[in-house]
Protein backbone atom coordinates (compact mmCIF):
# COMPACT_ATOMS: atom_id res chain seq x y z
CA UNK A 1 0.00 0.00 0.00
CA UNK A 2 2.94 2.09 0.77
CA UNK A 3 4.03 1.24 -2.79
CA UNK A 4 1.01 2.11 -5.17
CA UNK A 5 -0.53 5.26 -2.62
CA UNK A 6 2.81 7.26 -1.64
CA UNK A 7 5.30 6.34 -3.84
CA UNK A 8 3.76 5.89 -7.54
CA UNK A 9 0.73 8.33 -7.51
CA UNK A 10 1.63 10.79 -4.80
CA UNK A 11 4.38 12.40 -6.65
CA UNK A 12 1.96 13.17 -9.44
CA UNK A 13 -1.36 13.47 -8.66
CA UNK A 14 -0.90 17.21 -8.09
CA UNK A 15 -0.75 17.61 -11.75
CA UNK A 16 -2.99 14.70 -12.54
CA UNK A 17 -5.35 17.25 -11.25
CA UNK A 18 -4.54 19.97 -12.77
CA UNK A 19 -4.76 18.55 -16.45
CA UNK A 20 -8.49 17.59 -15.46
CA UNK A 21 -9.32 21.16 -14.36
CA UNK A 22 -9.44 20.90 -10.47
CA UNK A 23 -9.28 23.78 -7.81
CA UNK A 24 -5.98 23.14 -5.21
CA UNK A 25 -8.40 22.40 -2.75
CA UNK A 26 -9.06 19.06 -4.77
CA UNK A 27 -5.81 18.08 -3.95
CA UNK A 28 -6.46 17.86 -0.10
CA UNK A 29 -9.87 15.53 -1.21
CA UNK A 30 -7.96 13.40 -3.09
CA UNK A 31 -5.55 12.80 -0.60
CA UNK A 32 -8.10 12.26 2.34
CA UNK A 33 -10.70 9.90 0.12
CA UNK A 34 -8.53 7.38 0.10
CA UNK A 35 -7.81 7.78 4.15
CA UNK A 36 -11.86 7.91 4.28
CA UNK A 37 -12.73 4.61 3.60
CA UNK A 38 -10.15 2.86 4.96
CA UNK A 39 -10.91 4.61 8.32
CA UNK A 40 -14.35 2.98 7.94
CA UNK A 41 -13.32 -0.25 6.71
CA UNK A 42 -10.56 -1.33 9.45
CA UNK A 43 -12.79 -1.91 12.10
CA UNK A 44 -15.09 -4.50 10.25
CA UNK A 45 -12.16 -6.18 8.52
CA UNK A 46 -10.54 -6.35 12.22
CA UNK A 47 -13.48 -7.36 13.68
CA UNK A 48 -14.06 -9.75 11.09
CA UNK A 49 -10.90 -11.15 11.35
CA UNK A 50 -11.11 -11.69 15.41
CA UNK A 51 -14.66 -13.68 14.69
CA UNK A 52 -13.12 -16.22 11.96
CA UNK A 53 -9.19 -16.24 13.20
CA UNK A 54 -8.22 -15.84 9.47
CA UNK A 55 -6.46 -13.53 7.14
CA UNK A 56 -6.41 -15.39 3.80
CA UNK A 57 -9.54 -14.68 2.46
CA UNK A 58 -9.83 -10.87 4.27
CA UNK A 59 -7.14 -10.20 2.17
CA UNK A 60 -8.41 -11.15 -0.62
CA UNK A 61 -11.55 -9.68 -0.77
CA UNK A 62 -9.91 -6.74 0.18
CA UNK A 63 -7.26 -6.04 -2.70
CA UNK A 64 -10.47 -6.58 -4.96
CA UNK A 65 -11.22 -3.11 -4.13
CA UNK A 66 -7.45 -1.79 -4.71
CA UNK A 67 -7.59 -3.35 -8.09
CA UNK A 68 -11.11 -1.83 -9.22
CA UNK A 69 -9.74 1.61 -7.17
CA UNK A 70 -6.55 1.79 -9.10
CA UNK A 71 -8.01 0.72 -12.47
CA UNK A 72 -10.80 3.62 -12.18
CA UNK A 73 -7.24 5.86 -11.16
CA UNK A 74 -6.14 5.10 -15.06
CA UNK A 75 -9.23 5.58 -16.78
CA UNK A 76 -8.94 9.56 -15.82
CA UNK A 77 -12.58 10.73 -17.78
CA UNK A 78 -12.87 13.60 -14.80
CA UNK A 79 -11.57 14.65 -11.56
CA UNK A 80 -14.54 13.30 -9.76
CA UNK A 81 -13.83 9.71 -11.01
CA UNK A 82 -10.16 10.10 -9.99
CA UNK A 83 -11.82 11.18 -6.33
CA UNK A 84 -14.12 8.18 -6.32
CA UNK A 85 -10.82 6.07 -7.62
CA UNK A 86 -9.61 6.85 -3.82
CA UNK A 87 -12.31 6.08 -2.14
CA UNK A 88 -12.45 2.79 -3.50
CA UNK A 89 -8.92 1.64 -3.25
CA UNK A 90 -9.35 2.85 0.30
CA UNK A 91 -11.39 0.65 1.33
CA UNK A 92 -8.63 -2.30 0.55
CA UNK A 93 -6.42 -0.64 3.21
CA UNK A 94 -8.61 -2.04 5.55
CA UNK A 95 -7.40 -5.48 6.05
CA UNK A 96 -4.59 -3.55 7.45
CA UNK A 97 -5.78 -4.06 10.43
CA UNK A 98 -6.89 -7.72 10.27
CA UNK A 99 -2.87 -8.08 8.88
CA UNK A 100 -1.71 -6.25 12.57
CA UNK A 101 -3.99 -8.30 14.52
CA UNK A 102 -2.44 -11.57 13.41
CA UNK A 103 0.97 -10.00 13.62
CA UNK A 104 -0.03 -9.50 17.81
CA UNK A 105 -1.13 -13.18 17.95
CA UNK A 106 1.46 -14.80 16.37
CA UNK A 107 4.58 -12.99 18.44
CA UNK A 108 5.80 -12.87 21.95
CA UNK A 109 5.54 -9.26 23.78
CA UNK A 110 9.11 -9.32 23.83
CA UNK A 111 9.85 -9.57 20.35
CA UNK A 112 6.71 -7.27 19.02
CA UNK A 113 8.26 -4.21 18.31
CA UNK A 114 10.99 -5.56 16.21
CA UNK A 115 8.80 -7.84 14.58
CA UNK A 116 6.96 -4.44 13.38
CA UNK A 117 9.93 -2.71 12.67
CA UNK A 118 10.98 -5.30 10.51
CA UNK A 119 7.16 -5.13 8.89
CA UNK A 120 7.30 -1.08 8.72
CA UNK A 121 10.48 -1.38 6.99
CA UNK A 122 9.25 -3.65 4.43
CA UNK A 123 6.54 -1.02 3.72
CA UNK A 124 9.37 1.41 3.51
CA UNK A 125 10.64 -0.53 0.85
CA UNK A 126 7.76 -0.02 -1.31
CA UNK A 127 8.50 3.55 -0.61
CA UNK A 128 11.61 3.26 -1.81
CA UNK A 129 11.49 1.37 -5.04
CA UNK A 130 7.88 3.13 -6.02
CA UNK A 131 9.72 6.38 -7.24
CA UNK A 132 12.38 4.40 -9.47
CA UNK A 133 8.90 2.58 -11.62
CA UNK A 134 7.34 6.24 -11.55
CA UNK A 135 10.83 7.36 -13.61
CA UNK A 136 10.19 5.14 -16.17
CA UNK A 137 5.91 4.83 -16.09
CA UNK A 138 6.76 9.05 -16.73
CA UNK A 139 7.92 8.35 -20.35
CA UNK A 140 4.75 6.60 -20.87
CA UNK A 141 2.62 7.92 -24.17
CA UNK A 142 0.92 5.88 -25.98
CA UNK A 143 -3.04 4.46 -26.75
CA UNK A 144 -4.00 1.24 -24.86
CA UNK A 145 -8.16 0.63 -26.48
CA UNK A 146 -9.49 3.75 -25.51
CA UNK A 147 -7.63 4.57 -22.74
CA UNK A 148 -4.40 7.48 -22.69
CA UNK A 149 -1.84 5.98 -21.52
CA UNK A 150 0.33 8.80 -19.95
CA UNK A 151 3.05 9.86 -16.90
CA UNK A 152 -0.44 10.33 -15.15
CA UNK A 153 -2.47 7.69 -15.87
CA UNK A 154 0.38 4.79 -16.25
CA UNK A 155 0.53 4.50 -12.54
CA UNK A 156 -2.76 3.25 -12.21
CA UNK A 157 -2.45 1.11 -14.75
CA UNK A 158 0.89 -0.41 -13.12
CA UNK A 159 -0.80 -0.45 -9.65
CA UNK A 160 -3.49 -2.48 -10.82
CA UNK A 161 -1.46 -5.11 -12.50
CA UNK A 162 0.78 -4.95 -9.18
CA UNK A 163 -2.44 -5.62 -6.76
CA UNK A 164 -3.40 -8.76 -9.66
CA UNK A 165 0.29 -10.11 -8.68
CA UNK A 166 -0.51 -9.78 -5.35
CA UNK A 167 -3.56 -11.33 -5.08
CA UNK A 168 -2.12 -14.45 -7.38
CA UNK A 169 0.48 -14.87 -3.98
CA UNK A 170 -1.58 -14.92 -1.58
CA UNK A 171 -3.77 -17.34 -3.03
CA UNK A 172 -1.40 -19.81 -3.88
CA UNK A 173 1.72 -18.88 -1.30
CA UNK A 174 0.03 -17.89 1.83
CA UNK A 175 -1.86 -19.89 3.93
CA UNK A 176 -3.55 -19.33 6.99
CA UNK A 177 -2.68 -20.46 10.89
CA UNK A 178 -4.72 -22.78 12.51
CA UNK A 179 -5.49 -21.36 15.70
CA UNK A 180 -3.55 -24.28 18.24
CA UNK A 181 -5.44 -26.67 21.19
CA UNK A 182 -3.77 -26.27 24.45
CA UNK A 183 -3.32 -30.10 25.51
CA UNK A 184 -5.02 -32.05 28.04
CA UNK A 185 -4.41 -34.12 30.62
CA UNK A 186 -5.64 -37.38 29.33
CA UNK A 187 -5.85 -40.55 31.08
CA UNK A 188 -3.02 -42.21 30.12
CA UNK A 189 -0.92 -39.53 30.54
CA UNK A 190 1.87 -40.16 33.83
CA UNK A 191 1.56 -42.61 36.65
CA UNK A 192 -2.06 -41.60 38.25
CA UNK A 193 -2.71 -43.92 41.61
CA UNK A 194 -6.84 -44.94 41.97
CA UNK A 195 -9.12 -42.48 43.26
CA UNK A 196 -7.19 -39.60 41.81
CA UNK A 197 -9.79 -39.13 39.03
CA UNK A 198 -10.71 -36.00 40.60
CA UNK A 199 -7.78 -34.72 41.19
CA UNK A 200 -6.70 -35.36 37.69
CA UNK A 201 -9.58 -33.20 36.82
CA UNK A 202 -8.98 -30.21 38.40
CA UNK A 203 -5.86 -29.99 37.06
CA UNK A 204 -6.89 -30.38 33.44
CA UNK A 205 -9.06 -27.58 34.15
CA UNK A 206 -6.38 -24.73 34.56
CA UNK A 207 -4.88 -26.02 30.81
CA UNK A 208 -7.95 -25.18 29.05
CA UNK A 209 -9.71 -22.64 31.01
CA UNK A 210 -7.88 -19.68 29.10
CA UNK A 211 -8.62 -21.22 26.09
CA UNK A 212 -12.32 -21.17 26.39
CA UNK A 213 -12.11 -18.07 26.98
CA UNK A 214 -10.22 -17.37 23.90
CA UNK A 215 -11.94 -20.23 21.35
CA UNK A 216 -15.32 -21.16 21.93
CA UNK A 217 -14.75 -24.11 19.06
CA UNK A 218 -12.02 -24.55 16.13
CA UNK A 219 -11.94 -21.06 14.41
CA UNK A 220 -14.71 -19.91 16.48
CA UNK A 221 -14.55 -16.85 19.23
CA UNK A 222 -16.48 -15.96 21.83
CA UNK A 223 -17.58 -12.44 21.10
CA UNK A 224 -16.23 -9.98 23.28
CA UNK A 225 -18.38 -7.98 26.19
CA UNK A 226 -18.74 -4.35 23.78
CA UNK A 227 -18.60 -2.38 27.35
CA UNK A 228 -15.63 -3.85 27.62
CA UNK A 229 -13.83 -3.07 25.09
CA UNK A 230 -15.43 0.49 25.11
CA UNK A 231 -13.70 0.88 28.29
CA UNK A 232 -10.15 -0.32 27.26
CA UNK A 233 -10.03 2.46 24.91
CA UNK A 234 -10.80 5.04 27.80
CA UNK A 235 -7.89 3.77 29.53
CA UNK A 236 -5.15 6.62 30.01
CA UNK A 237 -2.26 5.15 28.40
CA UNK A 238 -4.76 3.97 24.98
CA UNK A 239 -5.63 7.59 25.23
CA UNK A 240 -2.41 8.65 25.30
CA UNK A 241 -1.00 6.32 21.87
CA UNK A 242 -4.34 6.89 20.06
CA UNK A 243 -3.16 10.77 20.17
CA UNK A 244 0.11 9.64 19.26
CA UNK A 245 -0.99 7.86 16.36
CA UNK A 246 -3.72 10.39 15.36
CA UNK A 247 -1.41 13.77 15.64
CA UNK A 248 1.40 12.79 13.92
CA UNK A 249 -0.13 11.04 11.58
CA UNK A 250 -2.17 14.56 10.99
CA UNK A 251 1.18 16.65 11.01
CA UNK A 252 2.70 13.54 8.04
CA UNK A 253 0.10 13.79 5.75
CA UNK A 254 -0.12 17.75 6.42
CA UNK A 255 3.38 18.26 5.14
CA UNK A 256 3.01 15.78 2.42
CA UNK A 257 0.05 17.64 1.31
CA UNK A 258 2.46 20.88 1.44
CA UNK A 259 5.46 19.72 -0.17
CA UNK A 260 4.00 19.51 -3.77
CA UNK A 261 2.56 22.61 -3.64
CA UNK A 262 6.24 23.91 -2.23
CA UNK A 263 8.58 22.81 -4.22
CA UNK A 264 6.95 23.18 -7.40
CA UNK A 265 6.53 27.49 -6.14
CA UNK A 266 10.00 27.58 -5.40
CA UNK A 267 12.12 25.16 -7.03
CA UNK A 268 10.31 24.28 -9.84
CA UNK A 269 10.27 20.56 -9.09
CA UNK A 270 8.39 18.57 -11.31
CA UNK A 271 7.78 14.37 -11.46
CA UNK A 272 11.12 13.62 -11.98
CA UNK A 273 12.48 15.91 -9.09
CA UNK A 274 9.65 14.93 -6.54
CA UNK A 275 10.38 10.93 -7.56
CA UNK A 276 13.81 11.24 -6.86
CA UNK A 277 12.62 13.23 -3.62
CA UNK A 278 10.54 10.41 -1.97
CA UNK A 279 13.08 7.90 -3.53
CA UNK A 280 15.97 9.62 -0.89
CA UNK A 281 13.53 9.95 2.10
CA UNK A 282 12.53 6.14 1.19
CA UNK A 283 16.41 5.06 2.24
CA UNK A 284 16.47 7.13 5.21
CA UNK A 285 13.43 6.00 6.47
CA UNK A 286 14.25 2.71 5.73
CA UNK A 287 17.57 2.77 7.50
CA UNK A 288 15.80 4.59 10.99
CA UNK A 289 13.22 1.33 11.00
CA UNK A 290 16.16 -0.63 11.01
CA UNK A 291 18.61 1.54 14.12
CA UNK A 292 14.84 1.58 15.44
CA UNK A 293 14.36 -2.30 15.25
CA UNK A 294 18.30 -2.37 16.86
CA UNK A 295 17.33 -0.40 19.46
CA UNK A 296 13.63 -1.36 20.98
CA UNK A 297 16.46 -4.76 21.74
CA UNK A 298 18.00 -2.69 24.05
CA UNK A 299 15.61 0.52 25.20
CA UNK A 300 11.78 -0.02 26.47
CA UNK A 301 9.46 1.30 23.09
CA UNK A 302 7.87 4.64 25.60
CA UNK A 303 11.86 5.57 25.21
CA UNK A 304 11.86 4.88 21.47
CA UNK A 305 8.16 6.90 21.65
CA UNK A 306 10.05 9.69 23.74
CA UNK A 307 12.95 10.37 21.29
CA UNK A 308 11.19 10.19 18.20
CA UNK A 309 8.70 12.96 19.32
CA UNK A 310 11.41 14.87 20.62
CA UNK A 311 12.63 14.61 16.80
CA UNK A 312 9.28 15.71 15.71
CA UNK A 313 8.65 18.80 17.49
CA UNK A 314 12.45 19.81 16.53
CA UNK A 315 11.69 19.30 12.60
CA UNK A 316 8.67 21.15 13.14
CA UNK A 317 9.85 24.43 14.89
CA UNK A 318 12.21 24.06 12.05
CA UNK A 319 9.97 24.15 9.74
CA UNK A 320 7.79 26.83 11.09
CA UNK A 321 10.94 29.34 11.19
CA UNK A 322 12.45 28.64 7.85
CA UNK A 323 9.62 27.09 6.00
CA UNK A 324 6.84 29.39 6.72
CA UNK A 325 8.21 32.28 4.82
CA UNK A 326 11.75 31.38 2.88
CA UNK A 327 14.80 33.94 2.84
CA UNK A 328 17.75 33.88 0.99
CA UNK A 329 19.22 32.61 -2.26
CA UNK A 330 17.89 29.61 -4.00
CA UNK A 331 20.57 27.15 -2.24
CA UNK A 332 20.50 28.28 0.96
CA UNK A 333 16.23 28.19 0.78
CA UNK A 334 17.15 24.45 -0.84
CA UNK A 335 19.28 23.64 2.52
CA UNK A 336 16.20 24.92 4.65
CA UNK A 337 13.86 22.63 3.10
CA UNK A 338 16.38 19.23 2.96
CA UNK A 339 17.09 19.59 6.51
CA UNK A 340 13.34 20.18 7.70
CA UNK A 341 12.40 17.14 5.48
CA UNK A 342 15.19 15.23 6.64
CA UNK A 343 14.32 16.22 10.12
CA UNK A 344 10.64 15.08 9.61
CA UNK A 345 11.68 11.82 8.05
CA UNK A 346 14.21 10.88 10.71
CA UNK A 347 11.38 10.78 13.84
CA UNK A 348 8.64 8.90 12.05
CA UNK A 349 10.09 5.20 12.55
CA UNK A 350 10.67 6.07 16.36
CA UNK A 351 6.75 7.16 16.84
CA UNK A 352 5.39 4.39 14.57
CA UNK A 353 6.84 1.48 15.43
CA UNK A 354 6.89 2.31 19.47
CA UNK A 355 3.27 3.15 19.84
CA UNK A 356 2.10 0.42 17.26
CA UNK A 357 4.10 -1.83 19.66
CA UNK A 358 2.74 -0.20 22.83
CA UNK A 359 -0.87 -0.19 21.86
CA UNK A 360 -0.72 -4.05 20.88
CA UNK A 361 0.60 -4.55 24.50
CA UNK A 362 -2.24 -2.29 26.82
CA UNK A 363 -5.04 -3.41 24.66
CA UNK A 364 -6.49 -6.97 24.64
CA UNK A 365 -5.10 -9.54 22.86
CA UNK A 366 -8.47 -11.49 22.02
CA UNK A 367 -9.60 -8.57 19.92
CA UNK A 368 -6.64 -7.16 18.63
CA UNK A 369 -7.88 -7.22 15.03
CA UNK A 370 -10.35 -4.87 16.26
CA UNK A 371 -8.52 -3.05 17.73
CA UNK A 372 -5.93 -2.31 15.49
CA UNK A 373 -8.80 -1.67 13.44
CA UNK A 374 -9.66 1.49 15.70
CA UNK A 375 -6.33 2.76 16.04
CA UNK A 376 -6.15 2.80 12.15
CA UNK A 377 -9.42 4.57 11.80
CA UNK A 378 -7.76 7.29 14.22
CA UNK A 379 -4.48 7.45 11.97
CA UNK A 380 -7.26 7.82 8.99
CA UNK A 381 -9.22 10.12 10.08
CA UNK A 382 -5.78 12.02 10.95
CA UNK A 383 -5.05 11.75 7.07
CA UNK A 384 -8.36 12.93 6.28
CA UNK A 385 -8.08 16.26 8.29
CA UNK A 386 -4.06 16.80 7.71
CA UNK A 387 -4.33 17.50 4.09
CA UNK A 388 -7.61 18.95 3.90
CA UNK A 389 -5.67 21.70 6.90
CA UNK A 390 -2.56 21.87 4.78
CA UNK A 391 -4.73 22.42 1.12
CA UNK A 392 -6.20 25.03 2.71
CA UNK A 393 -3.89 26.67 4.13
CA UNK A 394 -1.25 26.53 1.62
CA UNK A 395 -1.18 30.77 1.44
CA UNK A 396 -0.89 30.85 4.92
CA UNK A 397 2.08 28.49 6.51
CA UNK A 398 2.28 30.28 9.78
CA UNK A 399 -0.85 29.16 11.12
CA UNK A 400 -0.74 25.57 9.33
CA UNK A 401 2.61 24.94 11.43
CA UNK A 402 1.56 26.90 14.39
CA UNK A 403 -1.52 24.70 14.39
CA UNK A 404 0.94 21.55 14.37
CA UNK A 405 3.48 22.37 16.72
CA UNK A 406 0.63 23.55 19.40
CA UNK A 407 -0.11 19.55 18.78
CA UNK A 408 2.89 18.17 19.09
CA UNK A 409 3.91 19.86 22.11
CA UNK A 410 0.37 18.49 23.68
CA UNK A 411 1.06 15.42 23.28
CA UNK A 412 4.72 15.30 24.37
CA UNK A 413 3.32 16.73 27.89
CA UNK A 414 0.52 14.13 27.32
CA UNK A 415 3.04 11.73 27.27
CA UNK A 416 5.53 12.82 29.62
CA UNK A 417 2.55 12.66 32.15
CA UNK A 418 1.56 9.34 31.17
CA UNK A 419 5.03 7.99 31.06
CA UNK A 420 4.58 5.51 34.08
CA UNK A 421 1.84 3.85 32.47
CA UNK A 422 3.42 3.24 29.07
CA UNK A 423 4.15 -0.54 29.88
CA UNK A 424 3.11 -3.62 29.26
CA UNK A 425 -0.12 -4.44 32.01
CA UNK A 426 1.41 -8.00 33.16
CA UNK A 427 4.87 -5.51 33.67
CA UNK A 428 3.38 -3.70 36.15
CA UNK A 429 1.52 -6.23 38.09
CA UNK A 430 4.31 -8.32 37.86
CA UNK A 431 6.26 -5.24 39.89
CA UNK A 432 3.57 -5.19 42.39
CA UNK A 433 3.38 -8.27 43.22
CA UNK A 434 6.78 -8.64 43.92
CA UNK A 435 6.62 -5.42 45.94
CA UNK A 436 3.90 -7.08 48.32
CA UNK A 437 5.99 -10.47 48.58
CA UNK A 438 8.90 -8.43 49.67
CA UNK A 439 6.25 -6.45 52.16
């Protein structure tokens, strides 16, 4: 997703747009359609995926919308059919969730950060080879039926035939884990002396107990009390990571929205110059998920979540001083902009992968594709509302970064207050205990 939203259409959907006659403000709804539908759609894929305990086919379904979405990107009649492109292929962003949910159950709490380090980076690596296709898809011109083939439609067309690959490997090269019977204590199992039939009971009991709770049958759940689960996510430190996920998500897609926009008014950047743009940010981003994978090994993830929005609110002051309103020669406004983009780059594995991590860890684990599911609708509506602030307030950067510093600086107290309770639940009544044994 990384691959076909970010790196092959972002870089030119801002003139896309323009050769079909829309306002800049159509910019902002293009960007947040496709963050629309996938905000609605993670929650039922998650919860979908906690009912059956699969993946496979939620999958499935769901790049059938990214292939209709991106197909309906290439066609290009109007700028409302490019808008309803995005809201379609959103919805296939959805299984997201369902993906993150099996990623919780199938890893230790120990080795869950790095596990979606490793994951993140991997979408980073879409990021990274998406701008080297959009090179060549630029020298695109040619008739394919009725259809233009162009620098603006050909990524459409390649993103469809990418999501047909796709779906042609997960149907015959992933598979589904069945969801694994804790064993019991059967009859013959061990030297049992008569009369301890009982006994031999109640100690079966304590093996499968938990599982009940978990599997009602095989690939069955037992749905989950709903006030429940409302509750968890009123819990300070889910609070806490669902503004972490939703503000700098918001600030992202804000600046993505701007950068377009930017360096086309002052550098004159077109395709070729944004491509190679993403295509730099891809490696560095890619190299931070991998110090940050090295270092949740040897740091807890709220100090990974501390340092990278320490990062943040230092690339954005940045930004508001020398991006707002550029000074200077040409270089020296083109060394203003690297380093704030460089700056903004740097903190986003830190923030993503530690409160991904976190939130896997203080939320449930029976309905984590649900949940996931609601912490991606948060990070979608945040990348609904960041470019539709930015594309409107394009004239007037001062109080577009103003706005997004004021946010990042609540939520660094936010979670500076909170820091105690940014651990993993059986952590901290592990600690008590042992403080009332030693009592």
């Amino acid at each position: 997703k990384g691959l076909s939203y970010y790196a092959v259409i972002l870089p030119t959907i801002w003139r896309y747009l323009q050769t079909l006659g829309a306002a800049p403000y159509f910019l902002g709804l293009g960007l947040s359609a496709f963050s629309l539908t996938g905000l609605l759609s993670g929650p039922l894929f998650g919860h979908w995926s906690d009912k059956t305990r699969t993946t496979k086919k939620i999958i499935l379904f769901a790049n059938l919308f990214e292939i209709v979405g991106n197909f309906m990107y290439f066609m290009g009649y109007s700028k409302w059919l490019l808008l309803s492109s995005r809201l379609v292929a959103g919805i296939g962003t959805g299984a997201g969730s369902s993906i993150f949910g099996f990623l919780t159950r199938s890893t230790a709490p120990e080795d869950r950060s790095t596990v979606f380090a490793a994951v993140m980076a991997c979408r980073q690596a879409g990021l990274l080879i998406g701008p080297g296709f959009n090179i060549f898809l630029r020298l695109c011109d040619f008739q394919l039926g009725p259809f233009v083939v162009n620098k603006y439609t050909a990524p459409g067309l390649f993103m469809c035939l990418m999501w047909i690959l796709l779906q042609l490997a997960v149907v015959f090269m992933y598979w589904d884990i069945p969801p694994q019977e804790e064993p019991v204590v059967g009859e013959g199992d061990g030297e049992v002396g008569e009369g301890d039939g009982e006994e031999r009971d109640d100690e079966a009991k304590p093996l499968i107990g938990p599982r009940i709770d978990l599997l009602g049958s095989y690939g069955s759940v037992v749905t989950p009390d709903p006030s429940r689960t409302v509750a968890e996510f009123l819990r300070e430190e889910v609070v806490v990571l669902l503004t972490a996920q939703f503000i700098t998500l918001f600030n992202q897609t804000a600046l993505e929205t701007m950068v377009t926009p930017l360096t086309q008014q002052y550098f004159n950047f077109g395709e070729l110059e944004n491509s190679v743009m993403y295509c730099i940010c891809g490696v560095e981003v890619i190299a931070g998920f991998l110090f940050v994978r090295w270092l949740c090994r040897r740091a807890a993830e709220r100090v990974v979540l501390a340092v990278g929005l320490i990062l943040c609110n230092v690339s954005c002051v940045w930004c508001l001083i020398f991006l707002a309103n550029p000074q200077g020669t040409l270089p020296w406004q083109l060394a203003e902009f690297i380093i704030g983009v460089f700056l903004q780059v740097l903190g986003l594995p830190f923030v993503a992968v530690a409160q991904v991590s976190l939130f896997s860890k203080v939320t449930s684990e029976k309905t984590q594709g649900f949940s996931q599911g609601v912490r991606r609708s948060v990070g979608g509506l945040a990348t609904i509302l960041g470019p539709l602030w930015a594309g409107g307030l394009t004239g007037n950067l001062y109080v577009m970064l103003g706005v997004m510093a004021a946010l990042l600086a609540l939520l660094t107290i936010m979670m500076f207050c909170s820091y105690d309770r940014l651990v993993e639940p059986n952590v901290v009544e592990h600690a008590e205990s042992s403080e009332d044994c030693g009592e």
